[in-house]
N, C-alpha and C. Protein backbone atom coordinates (compact mmCIF):
# COMPACT_ATOMS: atom_id res chain seq x y z
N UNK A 1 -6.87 -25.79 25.19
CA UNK A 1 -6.30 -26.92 24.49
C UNK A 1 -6.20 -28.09 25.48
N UNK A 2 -6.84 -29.31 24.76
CA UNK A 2 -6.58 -30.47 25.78
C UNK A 2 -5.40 -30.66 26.53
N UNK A 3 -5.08 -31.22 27.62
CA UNK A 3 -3.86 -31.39 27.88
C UNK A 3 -2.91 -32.33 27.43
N UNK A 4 -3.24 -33.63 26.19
CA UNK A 4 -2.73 -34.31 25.69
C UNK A 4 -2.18 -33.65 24.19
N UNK A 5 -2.64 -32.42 23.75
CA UNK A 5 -2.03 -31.95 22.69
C UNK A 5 -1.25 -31.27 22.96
N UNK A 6 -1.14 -30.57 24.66
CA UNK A 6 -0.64 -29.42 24.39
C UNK A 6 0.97 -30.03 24.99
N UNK A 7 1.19 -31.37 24.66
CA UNK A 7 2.42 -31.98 25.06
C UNK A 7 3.64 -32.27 23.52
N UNK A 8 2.52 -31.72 22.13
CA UNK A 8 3.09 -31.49 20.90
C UNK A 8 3.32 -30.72 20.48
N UNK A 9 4.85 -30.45 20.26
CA UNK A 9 5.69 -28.59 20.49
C UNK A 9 4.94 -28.39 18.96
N UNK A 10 4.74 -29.22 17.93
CA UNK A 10 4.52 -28.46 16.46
C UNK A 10 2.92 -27.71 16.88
N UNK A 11 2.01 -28.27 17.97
CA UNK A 11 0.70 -27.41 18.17
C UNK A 11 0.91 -26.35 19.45
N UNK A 12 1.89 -26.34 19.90
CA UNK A 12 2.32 -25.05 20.82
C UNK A 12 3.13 -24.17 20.12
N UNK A 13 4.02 -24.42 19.58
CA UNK A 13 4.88 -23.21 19.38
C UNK A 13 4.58 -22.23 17.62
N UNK A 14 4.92 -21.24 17.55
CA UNK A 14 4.66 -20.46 16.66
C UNK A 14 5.45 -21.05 15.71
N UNK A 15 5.19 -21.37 14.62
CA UNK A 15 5.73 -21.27 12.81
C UNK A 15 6.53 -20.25 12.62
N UNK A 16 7.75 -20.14 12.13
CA UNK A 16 8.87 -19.48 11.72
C UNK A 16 9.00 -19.86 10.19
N UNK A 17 8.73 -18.79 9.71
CA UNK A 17 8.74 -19.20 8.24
C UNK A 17 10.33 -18.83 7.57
N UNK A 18 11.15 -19.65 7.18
CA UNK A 18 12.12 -19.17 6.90
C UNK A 18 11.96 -17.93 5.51
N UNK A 19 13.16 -17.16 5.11
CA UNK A 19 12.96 -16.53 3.88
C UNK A 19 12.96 -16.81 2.56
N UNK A 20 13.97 -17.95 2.68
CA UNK A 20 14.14 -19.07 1.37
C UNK A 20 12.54 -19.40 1.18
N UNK A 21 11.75 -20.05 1.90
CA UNK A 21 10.76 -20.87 1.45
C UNK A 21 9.44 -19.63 0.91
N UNK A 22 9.72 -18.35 1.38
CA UNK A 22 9.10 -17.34 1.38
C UNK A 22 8.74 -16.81 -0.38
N UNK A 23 10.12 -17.07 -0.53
CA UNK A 23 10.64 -16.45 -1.99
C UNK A 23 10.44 -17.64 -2.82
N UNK A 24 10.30 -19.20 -2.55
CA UNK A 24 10.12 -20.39 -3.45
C UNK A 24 8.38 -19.90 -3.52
N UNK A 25 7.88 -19.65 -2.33
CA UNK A 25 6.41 -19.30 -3.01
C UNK A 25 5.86 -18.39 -3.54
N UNK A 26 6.54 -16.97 -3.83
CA UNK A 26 6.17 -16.22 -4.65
C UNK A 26 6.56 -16.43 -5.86
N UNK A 27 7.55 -17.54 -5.92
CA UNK A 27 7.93 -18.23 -7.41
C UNK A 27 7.14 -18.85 -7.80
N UNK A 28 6.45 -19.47 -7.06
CA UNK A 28 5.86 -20.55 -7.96
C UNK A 28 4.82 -20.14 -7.95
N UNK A 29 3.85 -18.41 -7.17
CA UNK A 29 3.02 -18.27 -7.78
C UNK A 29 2.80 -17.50 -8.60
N UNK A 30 4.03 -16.82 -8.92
CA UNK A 30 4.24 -15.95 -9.98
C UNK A 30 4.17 -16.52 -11.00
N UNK A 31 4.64 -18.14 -11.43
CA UNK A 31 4.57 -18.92 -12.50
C UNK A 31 3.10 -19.68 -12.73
N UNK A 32 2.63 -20.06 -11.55
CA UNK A 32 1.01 -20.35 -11.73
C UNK A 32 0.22 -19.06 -12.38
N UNK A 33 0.49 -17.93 -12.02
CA UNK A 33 -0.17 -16.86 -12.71
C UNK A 33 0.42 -16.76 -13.95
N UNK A 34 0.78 -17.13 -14.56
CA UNK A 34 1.87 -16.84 -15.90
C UNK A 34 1.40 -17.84 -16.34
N UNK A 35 1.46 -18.77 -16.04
CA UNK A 35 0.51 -20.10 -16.94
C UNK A 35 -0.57 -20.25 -17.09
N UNK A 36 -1.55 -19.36 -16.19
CA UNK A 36 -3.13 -18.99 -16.05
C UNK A 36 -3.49 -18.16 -16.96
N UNK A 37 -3.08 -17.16 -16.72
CA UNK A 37 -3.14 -15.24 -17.52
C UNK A 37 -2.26 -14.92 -18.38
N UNK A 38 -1.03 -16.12 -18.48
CA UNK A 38 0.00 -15.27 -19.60
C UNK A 38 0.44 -14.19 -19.61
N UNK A 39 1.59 -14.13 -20.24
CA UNK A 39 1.99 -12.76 -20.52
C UNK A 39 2.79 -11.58 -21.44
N UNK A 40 2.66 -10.69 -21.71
CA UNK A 40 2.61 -10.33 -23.29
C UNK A 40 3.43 -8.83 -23.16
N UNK A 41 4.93 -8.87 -23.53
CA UNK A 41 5.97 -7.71 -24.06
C UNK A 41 5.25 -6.80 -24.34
N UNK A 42 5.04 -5.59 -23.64
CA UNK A 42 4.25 -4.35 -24.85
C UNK A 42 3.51 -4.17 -24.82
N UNK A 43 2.15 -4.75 -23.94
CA UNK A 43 0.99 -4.85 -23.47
C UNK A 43 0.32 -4.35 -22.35
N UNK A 44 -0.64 -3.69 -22.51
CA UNK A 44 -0.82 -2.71 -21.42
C UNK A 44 -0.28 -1.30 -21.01
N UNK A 45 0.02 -1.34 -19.48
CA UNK A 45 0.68 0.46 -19.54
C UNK A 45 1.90 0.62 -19.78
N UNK A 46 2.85 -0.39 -20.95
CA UNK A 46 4.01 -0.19 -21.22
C UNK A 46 4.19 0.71 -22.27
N UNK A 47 2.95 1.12 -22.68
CA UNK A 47 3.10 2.07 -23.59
C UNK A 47 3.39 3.32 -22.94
N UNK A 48 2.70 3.55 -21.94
CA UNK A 48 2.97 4.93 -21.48
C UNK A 48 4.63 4.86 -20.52
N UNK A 49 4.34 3.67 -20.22
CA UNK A 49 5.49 3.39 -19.29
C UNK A 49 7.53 3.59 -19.30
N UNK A 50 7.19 2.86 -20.83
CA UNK A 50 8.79 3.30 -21.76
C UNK A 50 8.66 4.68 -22.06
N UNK A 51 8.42 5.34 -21.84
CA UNK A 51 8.67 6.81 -22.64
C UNK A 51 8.69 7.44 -21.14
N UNK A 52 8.12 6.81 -20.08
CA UNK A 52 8.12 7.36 -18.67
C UNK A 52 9.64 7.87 -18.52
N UNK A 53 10.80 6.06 -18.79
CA UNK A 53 12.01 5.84 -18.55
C UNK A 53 12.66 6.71 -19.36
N UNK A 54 12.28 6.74 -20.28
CA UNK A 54 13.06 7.42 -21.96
C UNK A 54 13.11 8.79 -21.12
N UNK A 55 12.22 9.39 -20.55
CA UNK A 55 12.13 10.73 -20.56
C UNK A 55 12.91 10.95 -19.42
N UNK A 56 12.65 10.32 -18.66
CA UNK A 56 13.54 10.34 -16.93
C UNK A 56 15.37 10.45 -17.45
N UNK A 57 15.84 9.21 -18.55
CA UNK A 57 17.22 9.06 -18.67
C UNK A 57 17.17 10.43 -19.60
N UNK A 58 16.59 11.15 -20.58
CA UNK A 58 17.15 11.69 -21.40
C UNK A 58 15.37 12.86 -21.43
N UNK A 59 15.83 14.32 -20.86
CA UNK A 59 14.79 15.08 -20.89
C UNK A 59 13.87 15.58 -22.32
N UNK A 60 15.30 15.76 -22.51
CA UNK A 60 15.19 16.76 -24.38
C UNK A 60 14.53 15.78 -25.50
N UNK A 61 14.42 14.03 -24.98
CA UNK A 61 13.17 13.41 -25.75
C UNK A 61 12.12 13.65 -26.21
N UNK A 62 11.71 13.69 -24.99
CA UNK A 62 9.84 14.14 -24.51
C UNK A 62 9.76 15.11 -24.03
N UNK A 63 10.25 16.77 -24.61
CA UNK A 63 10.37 17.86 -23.80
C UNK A 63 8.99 18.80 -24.20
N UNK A 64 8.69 17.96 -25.44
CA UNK A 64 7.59 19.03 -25.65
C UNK A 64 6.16 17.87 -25.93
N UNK A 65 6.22 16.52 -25.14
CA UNK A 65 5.14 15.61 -25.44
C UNK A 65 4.36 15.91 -24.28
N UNK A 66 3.34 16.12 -23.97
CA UNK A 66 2.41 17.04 -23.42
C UNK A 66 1.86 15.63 -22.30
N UNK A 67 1.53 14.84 -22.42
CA UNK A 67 1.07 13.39 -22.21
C UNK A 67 2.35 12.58 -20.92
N UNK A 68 3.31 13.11 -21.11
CA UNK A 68 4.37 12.62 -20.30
C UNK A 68 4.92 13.78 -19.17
N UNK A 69 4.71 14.70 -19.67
CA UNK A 69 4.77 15.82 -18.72
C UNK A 69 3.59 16.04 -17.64
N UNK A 70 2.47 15.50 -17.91
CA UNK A 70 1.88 15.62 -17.31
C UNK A 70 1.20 14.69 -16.63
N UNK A 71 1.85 13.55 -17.32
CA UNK A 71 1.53 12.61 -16.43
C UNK A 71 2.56 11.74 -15.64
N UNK A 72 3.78 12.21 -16.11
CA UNK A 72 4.91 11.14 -14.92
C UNK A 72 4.77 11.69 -13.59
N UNK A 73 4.82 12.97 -13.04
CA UNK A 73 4.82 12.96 -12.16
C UNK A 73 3.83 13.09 -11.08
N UNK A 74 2.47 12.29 -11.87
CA UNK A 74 1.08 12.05 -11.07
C UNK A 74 1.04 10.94 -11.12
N UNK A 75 2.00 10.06 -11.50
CA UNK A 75 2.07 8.77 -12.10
C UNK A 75 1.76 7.94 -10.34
N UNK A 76 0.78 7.03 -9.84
CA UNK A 76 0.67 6.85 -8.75
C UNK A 76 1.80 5.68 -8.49
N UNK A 77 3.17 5.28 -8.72
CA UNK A 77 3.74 4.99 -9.09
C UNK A 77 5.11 5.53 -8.51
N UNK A 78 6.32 4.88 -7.73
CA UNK A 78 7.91 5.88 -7.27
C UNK A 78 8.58 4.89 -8.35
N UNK A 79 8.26 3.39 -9.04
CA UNK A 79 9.09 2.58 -9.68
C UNK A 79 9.38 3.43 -10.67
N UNK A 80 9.13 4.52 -11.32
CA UNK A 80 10.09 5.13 -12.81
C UNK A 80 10.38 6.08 -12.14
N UNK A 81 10.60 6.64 -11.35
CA UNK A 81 11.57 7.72 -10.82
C UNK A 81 13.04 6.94 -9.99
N UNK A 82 12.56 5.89 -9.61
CA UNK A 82 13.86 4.84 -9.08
C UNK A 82 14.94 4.47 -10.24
N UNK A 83 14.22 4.20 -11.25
CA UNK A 83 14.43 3.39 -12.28
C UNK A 83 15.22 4.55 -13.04
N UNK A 84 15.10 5.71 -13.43
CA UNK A 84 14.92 6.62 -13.95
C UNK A 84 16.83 7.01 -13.18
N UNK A 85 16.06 7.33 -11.99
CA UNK A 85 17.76 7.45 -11.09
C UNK A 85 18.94 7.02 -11.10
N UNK A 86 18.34 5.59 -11.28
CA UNK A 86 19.25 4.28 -11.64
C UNK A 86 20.41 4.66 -13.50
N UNK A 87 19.10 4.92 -14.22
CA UNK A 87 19.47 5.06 -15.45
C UNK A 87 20.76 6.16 -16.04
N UNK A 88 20.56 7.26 -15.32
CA UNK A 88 21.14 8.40 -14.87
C UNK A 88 22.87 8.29 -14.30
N UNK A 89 22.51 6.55 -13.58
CA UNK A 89 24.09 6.49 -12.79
C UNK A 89 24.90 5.27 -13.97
N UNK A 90 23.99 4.92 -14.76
CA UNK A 90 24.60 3.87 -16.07
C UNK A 90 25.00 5.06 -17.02
């Protein structure tokens, strides 16, 4: 580095990103994607997904649905067993 830049601390020293500004940009690109791609209640793997929870809070639901038994706990996925835990302490 020339020696006339390297007398400007913003081109010497490392960027410290605070956490606030961290979390304003996953906001706002969480909302750029939402205004791009949209997004839709019920759509997708929420089908399999609610009955994941249903079954986690309450066994004797889905005790004999063949589809949930065999697939929650290959589910590549720890968010419905957290969730599930959670449900358990409500």
């Amino acid at each position: 580095m020339p020696r006339i830049l390297s007398r400007i601390p913003a081109l010497t020293q490392t960027p410290r990103t605070h956490p606030f500004w961290l979390l304003v940009v996953c906001l706002l690109l969480a909302l750029l994607q939402m205004s791009w791609a949209g997004y839709q209640l019920g759509i997708g793997n929420q089908g399999i997904q609610i009955p994941f929870l249903e079954a986690l809070h309450n066994p004797q639901l889905f005790a004999r649905d063949q589809m949930v038994a065999d697939t929650l706990h290959a589910y590549p996925s720890y968010f419905f067993l957290l969730c599930g835990s959670l449900l358990t302490v409500l």
